[in-house]
N, C-alpha and C. Protein backbone atom coordinates (compact mmCIF):
# COMPACT_ATOMS: atom_id res chain seq x y z
N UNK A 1 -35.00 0.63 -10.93
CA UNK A 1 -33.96 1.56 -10.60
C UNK A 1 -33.92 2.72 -11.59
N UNK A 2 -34.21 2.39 -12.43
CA UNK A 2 -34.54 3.59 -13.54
C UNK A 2 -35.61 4.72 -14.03
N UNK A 3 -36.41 4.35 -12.53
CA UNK A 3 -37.47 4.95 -12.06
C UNK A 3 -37.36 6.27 -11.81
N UNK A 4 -38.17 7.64 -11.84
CA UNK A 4 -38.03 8.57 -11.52
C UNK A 4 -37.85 8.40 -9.90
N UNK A 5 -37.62 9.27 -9.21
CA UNK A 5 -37.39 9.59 -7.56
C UNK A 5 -37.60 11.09 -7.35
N UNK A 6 -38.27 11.14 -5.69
CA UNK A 6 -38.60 12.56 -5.57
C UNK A 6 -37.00 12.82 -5.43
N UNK A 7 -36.95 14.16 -6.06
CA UNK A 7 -35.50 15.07 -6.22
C UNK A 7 -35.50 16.13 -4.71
N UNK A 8 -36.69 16.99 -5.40
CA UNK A 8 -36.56 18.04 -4.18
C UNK A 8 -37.86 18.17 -3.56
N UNK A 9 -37.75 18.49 -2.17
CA UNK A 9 -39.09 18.54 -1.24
C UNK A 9 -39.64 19.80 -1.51
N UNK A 10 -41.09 19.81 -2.34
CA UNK A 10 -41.83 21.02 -2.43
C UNK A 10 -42.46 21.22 -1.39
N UNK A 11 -43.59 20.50 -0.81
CA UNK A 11 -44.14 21.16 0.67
C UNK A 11 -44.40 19.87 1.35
N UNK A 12 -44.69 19.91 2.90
CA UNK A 12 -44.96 19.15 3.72
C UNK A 12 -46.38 19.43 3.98
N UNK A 13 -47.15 17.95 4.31
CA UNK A 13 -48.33 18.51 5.08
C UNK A 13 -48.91 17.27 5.59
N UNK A 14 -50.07 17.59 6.18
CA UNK A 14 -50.58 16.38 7.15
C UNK A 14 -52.15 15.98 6.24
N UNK A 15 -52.70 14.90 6.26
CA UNK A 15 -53.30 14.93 4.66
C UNK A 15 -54.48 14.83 5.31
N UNK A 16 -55.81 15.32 4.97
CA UNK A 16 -57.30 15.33 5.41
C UNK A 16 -57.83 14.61 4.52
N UNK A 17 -59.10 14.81 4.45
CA UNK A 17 -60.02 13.39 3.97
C UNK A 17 -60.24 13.46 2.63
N UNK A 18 -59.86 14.34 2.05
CA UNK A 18 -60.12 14.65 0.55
C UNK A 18 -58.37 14.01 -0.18
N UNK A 19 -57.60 13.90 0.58
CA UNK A 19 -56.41 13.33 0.50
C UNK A 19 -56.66 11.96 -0.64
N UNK A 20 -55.75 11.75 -1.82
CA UNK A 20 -55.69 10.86 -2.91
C UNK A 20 -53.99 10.63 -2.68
N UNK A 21 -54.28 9.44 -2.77
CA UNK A 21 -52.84 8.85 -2.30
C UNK A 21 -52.05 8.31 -4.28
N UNK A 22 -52.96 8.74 -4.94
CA UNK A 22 -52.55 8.61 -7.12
C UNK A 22 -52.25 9.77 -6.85
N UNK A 23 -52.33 11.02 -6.19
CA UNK A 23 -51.80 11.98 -6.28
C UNK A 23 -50.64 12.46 -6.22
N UNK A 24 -50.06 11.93 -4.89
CA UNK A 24 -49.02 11.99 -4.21
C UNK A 24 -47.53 11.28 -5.34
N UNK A 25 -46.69 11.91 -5.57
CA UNK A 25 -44.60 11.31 -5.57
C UNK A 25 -44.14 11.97 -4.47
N UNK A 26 -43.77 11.18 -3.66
CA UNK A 26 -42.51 11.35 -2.74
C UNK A 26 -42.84 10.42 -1.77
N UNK A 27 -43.02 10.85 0.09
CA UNK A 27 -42.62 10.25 0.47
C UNK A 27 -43.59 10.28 1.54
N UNK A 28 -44.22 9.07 2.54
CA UNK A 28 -45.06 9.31 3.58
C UNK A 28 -44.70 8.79 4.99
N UNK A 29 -45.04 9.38 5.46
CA UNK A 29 -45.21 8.90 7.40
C UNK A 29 -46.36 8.08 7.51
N UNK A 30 -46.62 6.74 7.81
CA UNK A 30 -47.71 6.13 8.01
C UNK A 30 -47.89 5.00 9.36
N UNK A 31 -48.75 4.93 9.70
CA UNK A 31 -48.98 3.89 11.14
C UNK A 31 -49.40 2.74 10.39
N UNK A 32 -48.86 1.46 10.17
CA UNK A 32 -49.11 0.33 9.26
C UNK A 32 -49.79 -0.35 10.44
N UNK A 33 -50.72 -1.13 10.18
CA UNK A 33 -51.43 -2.47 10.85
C UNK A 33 -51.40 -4.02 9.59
N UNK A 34 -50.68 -4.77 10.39
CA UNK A 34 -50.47 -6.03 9.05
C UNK A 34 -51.23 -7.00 9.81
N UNK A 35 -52.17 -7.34 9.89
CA UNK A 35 -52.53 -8.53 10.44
C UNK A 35 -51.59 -10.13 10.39
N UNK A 36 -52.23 -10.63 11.53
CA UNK A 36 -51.62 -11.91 11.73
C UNK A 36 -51.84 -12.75 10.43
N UNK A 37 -52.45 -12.84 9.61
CA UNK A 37 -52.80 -13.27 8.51
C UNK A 37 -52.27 -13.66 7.55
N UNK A 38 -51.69 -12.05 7.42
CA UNK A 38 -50.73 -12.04 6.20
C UNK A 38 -49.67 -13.17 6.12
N UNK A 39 -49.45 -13.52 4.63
CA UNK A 39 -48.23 -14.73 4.45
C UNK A 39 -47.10 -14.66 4.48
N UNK A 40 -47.19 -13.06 3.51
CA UNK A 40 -45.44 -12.53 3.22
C UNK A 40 -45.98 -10.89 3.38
N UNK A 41 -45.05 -10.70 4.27
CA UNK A 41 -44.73 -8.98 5.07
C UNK A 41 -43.69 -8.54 4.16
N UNK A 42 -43.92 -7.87 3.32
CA UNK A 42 -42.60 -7.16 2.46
C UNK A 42 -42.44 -5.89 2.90
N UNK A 43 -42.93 -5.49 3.57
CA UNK A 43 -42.92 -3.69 4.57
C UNK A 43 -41.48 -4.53 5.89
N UNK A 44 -40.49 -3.51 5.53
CA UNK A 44 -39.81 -3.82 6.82
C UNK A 44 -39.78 -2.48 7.68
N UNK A 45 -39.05 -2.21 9.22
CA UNK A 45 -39.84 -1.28 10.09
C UNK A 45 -38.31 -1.51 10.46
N UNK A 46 -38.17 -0.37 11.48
CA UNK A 46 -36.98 -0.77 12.73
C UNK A 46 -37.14 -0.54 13.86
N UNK A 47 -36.69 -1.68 14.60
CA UNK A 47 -36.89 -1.42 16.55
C UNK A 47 -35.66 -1.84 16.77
N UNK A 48 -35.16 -0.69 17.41
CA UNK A 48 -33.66 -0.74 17.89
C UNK A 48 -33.07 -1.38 17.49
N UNK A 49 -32.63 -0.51 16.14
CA UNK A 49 -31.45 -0.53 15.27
C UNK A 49 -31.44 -1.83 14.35
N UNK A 50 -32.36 -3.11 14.98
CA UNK A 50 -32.78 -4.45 13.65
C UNK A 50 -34.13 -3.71 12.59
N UNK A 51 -33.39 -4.60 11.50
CA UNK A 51 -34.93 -4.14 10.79
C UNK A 51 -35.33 -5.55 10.73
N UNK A 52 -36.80 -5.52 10.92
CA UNK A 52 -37.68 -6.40 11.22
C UNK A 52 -38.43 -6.69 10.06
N UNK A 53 -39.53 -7.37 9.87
CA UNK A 53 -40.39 -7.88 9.02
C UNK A 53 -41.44 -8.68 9.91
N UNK A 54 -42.52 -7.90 10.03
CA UNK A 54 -43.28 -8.57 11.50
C UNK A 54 -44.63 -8.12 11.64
N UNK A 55 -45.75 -9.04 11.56
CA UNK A 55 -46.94 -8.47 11.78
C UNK A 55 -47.27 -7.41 13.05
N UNK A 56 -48.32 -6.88 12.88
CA UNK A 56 -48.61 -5.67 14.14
C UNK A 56 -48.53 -4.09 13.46
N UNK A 57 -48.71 -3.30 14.77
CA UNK A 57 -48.65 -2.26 14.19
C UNK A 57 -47.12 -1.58 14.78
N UNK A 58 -46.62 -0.73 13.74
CA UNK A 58 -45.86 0.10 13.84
C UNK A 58 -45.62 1.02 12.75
N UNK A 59 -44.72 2.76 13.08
CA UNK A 59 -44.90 3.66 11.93
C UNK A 59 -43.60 3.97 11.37
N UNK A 60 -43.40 3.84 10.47
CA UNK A 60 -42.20 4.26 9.29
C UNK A 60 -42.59 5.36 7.86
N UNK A 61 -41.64 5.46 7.81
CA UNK A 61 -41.55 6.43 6.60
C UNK A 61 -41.01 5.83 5.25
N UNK A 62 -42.11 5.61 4.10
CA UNK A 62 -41.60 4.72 3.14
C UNK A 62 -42.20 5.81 1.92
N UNK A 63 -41.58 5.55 0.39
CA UNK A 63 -41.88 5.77 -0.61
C UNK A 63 -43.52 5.88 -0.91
N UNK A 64 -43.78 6.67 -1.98
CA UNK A 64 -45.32 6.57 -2.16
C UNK A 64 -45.49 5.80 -2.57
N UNK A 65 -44.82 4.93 -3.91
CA UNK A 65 -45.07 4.24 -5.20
C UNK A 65 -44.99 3.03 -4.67
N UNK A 66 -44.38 2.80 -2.88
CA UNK A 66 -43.96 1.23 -2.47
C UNK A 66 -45.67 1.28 -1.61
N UNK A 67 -46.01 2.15 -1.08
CA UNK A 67 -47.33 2.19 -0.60
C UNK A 67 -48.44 2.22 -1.45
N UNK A 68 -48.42 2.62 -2.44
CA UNK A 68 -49.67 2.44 -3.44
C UNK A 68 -49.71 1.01 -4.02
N UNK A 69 -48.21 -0.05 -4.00
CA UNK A 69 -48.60 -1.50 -4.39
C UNK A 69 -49.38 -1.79 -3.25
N UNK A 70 -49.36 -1.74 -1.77
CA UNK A 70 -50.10 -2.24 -0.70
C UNK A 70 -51.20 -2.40 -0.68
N UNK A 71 -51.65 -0.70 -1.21
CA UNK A 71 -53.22 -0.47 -0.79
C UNK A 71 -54.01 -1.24 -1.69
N UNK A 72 -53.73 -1.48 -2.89
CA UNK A 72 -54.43 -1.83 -3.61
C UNK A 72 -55.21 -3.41 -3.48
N UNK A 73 -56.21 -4.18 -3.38
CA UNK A 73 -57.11 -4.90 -2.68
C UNK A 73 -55.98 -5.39 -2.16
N UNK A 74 -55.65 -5.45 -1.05
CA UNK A 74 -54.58 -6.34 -0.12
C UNK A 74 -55.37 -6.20 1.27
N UNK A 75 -56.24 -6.94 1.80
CA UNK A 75 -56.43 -6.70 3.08
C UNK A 75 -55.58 -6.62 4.71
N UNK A 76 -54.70 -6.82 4.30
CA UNK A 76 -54.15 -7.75 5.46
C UNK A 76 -53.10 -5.76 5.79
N UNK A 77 -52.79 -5.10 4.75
CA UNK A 77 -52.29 -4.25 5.23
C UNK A 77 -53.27 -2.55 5.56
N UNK A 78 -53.46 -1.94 7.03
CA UNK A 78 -54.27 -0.69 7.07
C UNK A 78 -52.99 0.04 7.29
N UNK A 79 -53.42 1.46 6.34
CA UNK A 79 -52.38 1.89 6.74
C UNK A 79 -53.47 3.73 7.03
N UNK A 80 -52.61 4.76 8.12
CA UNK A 80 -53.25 5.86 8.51
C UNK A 80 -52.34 6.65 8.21
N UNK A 81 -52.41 7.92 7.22
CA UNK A 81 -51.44 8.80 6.92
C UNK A 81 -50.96 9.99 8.17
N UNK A 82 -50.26 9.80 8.27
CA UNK A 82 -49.42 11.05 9.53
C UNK A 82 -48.73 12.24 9.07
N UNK A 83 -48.07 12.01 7.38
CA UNK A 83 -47.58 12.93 7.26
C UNK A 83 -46.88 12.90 6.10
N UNK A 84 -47.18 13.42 5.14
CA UNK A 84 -47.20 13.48 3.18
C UNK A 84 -45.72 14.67 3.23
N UNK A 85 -44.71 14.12 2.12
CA UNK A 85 -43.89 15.12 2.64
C UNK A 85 -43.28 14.67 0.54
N UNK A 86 -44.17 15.87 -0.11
CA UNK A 86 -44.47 16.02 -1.84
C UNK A 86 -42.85 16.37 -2.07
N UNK A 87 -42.70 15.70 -3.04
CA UNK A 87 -41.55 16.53 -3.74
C UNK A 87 -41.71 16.26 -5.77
N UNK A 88 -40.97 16.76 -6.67
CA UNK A 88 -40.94 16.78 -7.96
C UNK A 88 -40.33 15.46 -8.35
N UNK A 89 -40.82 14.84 -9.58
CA UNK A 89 -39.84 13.53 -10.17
C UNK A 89 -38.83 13.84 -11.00
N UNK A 90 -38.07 13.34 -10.74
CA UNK A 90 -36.72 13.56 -11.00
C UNK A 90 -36.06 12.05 -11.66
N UNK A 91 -35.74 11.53 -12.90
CA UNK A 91 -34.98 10.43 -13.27
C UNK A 91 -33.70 10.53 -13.39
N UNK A 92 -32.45 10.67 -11.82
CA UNK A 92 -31.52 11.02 -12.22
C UNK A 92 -30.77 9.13 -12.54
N UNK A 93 -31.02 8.54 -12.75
CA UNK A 93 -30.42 7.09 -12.65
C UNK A 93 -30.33 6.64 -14.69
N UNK A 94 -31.56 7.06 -15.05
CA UNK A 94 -31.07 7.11 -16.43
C UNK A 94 -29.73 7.47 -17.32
N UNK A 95 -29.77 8.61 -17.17
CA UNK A 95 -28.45 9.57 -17.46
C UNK A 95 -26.97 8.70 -17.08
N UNK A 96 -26.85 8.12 -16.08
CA UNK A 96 -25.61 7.28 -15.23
C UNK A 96 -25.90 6.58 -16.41
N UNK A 97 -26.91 5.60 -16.33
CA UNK A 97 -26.95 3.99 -16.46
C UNK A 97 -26.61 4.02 -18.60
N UNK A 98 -27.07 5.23 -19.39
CA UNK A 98 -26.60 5.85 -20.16
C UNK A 98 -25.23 5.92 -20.49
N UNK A 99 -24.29 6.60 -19.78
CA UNK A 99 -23.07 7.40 -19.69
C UNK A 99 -22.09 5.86 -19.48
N UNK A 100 -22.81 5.15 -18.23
CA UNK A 100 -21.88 4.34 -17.90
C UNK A 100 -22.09 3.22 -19.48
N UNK A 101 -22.95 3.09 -19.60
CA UNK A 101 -23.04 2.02 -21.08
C UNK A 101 -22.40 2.53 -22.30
N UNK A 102 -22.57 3.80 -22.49
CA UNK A 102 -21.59 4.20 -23.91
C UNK A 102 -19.96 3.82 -23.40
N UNK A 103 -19.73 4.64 -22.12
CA UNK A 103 -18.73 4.46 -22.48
C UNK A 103 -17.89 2.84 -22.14
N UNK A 104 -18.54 1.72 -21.66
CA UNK A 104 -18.41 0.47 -21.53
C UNK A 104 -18.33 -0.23 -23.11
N UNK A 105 -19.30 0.46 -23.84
CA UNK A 105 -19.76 -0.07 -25.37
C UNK A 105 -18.10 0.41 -26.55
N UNK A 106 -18.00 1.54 -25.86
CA UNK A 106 -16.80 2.54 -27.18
C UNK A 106 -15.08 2.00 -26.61
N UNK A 107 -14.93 1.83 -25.27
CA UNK A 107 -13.44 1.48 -24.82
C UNK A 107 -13.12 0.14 -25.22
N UNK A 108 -11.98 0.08 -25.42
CA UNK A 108 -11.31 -1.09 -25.93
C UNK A 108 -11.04 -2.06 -25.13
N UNK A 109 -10.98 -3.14 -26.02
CA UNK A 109 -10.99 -4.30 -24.93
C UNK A 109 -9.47 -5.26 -24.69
């Protein structure tokens, strides 16, 4: 939680073959394929209005940093990029988690 997060959307685009997915913070459009295989589906999706957890294919829009644990040797998940949408890192959760602890640490009890 104390992770940076994309803040603001710098550009959108649709990614070609020279495309590096270590490149990318923010956020992607992707067509997932999980095979029947897999043990544990931690990608959840939604079909009318449930969110699911379910082999097959279907496309959602998830974090980069939750898609780069996938790719990495995991067979069971393919995934096809549709649509890269970059933005800047931003750690606004520090600063809170900060603010809220001093002043938890200095008030009286």
């Amino acid at each position: 939680m104390l992770k940076a997060m994309p803040f603001k959307l710098l550009r959108t685009f649709i990614p070609n073959t020279k495309f590096k997915l270590n490149d990318l913070f923010g956020f992607l459009k992707v067509e997932i394929i999980i095979s029947n295989k897999c043990n544990k589906i931690l990608l959840p999706h939604r079909i009318d209005d449930k969110v699911l957890h379910s082999s097959g294919t279907f496309i959602g829009t998830y974090f980069s940093e939750e898609i780069k644990l996938y790719t990495n040797n995991n067979p069971n998940y393919k995934f096809k990029y549709l649509m890269l949408y970059y933005g800047n890192k931003k750690s606004i959760y520090g600063f809170l988690w900060w603010y809220y602890y001093t002043i938890r640490t200095t008030s009286r009890k």
